[in-house]
C-alpha atoms as a PDB file:
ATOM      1  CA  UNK A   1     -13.908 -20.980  -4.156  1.00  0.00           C
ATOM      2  CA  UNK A   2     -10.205 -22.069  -3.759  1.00  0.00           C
ATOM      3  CA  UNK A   3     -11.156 -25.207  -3.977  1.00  0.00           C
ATOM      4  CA  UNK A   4     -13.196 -25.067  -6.969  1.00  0.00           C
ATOM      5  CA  UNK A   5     -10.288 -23.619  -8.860  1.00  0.00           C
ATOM      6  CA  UNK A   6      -7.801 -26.086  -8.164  1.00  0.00           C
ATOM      7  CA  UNK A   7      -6.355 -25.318  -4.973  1.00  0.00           C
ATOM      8  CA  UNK A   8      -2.777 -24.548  -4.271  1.00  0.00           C
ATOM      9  CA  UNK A   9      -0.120 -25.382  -6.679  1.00  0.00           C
ATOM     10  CA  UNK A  10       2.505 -25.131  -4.221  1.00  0.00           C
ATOM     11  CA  UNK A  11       2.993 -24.009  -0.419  1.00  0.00           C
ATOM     12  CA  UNK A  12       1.122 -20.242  -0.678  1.00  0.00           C
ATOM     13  CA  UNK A  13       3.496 -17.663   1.442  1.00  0.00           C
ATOM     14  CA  UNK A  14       1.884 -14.492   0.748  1.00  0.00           C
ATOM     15  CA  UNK A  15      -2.383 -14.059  -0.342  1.00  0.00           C
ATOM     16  CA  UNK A  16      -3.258 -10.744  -1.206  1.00  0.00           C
ATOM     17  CA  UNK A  17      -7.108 -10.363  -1.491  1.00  0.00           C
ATOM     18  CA  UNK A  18      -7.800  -7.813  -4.670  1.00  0.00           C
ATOM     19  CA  UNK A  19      -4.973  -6.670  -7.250  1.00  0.00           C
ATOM     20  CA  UNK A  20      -1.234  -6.487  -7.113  1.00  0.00           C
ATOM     21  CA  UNK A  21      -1.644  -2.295  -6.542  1.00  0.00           C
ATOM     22  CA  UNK A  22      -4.143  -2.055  -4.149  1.00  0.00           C
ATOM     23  CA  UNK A  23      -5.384  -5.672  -2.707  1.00  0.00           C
ATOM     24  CA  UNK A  24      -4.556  -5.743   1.258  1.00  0.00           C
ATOM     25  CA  UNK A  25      -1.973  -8.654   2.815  1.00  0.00           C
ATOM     26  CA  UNK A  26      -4.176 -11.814   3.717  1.00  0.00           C
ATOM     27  CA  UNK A  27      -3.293 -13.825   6.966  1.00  0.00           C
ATOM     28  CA  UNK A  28      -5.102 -16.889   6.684  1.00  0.00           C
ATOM     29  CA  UNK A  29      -7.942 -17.761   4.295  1.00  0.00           C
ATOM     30  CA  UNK A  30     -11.282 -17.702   7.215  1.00  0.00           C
ATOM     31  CA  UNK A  31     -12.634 -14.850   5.548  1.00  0.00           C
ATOM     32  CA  UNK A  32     -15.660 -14.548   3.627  1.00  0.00           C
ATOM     33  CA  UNK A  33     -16.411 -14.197   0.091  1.00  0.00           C
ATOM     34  CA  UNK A  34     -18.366 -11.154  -1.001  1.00  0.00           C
ATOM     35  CA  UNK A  35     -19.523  -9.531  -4.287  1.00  0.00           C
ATOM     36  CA  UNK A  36     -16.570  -6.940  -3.967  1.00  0.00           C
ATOM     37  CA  UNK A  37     -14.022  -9.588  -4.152  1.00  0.00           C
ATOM     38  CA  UNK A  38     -12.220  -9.915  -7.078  1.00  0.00           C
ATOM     39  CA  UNK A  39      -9.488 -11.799  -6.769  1.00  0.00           C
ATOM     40  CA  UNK A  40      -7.473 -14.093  -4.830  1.00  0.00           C
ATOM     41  CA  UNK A  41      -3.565 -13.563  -5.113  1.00  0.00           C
ATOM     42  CA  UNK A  42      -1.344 -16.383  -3.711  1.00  0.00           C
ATOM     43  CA  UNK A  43       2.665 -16.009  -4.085  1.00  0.00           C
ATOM     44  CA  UNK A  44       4.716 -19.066  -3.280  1.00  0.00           C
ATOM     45  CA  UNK A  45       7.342 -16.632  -2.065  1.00  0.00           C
ATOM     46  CA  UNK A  46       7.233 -13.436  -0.057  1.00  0.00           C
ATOM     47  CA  UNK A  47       9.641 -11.224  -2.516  1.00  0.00           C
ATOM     48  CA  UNK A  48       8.782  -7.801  -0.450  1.00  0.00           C
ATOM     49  CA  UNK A  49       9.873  -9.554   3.260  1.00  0.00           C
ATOM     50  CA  UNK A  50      13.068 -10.300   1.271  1.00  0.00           C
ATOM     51  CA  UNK A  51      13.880  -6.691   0.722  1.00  0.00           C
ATOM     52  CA  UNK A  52      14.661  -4.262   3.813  1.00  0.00           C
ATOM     53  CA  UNK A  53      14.011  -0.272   3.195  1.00  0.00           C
ATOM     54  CA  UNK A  54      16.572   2.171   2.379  1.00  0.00           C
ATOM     55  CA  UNK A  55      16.854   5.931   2.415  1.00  0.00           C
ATOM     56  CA  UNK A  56      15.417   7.646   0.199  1.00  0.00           C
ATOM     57  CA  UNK A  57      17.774   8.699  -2.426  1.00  0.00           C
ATOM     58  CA  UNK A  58      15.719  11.039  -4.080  1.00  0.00           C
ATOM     59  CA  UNK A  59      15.520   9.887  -7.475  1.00  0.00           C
ATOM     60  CA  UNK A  60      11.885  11.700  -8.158  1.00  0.00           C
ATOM     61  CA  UNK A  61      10.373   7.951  -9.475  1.00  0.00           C
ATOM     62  CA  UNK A  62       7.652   7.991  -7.215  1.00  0.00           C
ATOM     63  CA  UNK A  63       6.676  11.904  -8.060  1.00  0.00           C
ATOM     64  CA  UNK A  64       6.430  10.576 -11.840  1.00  0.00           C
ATOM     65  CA  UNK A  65       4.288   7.680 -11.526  1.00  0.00           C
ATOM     66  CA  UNK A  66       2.144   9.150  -9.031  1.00  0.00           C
ATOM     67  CA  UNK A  67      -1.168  10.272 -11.101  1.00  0.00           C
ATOM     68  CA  UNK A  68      -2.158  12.740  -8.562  1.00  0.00           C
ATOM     69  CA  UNK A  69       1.232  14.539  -9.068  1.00  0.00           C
ATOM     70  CA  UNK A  70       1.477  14.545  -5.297  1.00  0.00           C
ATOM     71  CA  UNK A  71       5.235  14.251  -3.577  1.00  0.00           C
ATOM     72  CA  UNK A  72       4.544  10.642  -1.721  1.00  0.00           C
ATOM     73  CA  UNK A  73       8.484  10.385  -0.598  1.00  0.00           C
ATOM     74  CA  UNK A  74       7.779  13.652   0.964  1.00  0.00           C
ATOM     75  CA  UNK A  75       4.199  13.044   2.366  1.00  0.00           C
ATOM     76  CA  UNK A  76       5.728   9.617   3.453  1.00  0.00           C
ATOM     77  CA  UNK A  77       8.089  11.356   5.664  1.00  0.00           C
ATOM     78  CA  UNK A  78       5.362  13.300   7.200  1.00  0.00           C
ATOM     79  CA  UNK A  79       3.323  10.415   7.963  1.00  0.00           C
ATOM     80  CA  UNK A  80       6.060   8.359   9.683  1.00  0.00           C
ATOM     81  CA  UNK A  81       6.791  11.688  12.407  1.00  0.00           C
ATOM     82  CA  UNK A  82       2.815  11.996  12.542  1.00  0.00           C
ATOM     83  CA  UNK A  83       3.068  16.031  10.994  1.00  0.00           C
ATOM     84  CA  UNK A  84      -0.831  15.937  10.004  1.00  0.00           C
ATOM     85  CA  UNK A  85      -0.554  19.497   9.350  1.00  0.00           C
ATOM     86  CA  UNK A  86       2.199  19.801   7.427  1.00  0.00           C
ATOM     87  CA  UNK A  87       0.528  16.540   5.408  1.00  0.00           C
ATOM     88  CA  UNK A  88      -2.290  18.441   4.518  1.00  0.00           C
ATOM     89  CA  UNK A  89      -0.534  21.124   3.596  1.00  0.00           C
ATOM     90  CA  UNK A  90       1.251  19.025   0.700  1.00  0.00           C
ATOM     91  CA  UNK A  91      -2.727  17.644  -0.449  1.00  0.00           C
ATOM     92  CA  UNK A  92      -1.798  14.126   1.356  1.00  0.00           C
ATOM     93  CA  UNK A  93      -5.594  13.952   1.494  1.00  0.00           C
ATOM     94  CA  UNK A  94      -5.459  13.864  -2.447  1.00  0.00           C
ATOM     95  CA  UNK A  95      -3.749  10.778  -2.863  1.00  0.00           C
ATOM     96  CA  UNK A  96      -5.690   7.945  -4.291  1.00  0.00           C
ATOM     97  CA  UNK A  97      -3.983   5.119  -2.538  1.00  0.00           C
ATOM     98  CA  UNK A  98      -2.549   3.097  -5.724  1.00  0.00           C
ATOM     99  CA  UNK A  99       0.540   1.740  -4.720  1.00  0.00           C
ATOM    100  CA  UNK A 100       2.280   3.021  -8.384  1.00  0.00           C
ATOM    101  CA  UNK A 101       4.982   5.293  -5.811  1.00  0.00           C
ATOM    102  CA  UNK A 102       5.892   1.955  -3.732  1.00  0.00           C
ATOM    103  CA  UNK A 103       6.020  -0.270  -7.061  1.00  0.00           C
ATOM    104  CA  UNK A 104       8.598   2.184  -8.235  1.00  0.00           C
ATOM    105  CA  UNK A 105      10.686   3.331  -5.548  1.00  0.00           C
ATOM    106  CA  UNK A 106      14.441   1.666  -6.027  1.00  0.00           C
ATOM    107  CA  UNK A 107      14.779   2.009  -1.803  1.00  0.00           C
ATOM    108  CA  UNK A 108      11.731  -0.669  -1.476  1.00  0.00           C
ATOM    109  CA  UNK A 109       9.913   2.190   0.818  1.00  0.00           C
ATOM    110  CA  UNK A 110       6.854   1.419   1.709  1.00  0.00           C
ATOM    111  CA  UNK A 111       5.285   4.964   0.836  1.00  0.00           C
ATOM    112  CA  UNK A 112       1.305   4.549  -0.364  1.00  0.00           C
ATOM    113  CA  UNK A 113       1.285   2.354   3.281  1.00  0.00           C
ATOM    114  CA  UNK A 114       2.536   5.504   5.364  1.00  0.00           C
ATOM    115  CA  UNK A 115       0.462   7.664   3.158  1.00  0.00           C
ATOM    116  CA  UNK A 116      -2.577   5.749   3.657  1.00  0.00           C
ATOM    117  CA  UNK A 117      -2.089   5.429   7.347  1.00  0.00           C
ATOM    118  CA  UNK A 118      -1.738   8.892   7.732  1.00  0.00           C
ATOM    119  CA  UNK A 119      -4.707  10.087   5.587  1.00  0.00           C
ATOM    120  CA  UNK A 120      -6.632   7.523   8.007  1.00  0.00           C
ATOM    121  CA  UNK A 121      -5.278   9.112  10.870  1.00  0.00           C
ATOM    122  CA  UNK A 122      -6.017  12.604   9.849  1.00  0.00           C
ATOM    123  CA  UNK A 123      -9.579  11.751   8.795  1.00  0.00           C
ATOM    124  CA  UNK A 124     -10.591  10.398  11.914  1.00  0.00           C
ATOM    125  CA  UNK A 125      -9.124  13.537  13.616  1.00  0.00           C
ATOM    126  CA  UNK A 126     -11.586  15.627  11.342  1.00  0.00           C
ATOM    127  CA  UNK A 127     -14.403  13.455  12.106  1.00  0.00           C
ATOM    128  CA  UNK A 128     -14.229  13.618  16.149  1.00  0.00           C
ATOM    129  CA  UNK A 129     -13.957  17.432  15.761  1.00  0.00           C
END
């Protein structure tokens, strides 16, 4: 399909398979083509490698955009020390894994990723049980 498009335009450093929110890192392009794919995203430079995390400073930007009015900076945190309990607790479960609380956060945290590691996590614990 790449090919039928055009190809590359330039060297491609970063393909993300899906949308800018919620597509998934690509590593190489041997993957097949099904009817939920929807797009092919290729970057000519990796702009999120270039930034390292920071502290949180809690500025409350990811609690805004987030449409679940969760508290990912806060669920984050949870998810990183592995507090499933305490994760649940704060409706981590809720969260709808759209990437708005990394887009916005000025540290460059990568927040919906610990979130949506976590929820994994905590669902596969409930499923062996």
């Amino acid at each position: 399909m790449l090919e039928a498009a055009g190809g590359f335009k330039g060297e491609c450093k970063k393909m993300i398979s899906g949308g800018p929110m919620m597509g998934f890192a690509m590593f190489d392009l041997d993957v097949p083509a099904t009817k939920t794919s929807s797009s092919l995203l290729c970057f000519t430079e990796d702009e999120v490698a270039a930034y390292e995390p920071t502290a949180c400073i809690n500025c409350g930007r990811c609690v805004e955009a987030c449409p679940e009015l969760l508290v990912p900076s806060r669920l984050a945190d949870y998810g990183e020390r592995g507090q499933s309990g305490v994760f649940e607790k704060w409706h981590g479960l809720e969260c709808v894994e759209c990437g708005s609380c990394s887009y916005v956060c000025p540290a460059k945290r990568p927040l919906a990723q610990s979130v949506k590691t976590m929820k994994k996590q905590v669902l596969a614990a409930k499923r062996k049980k």
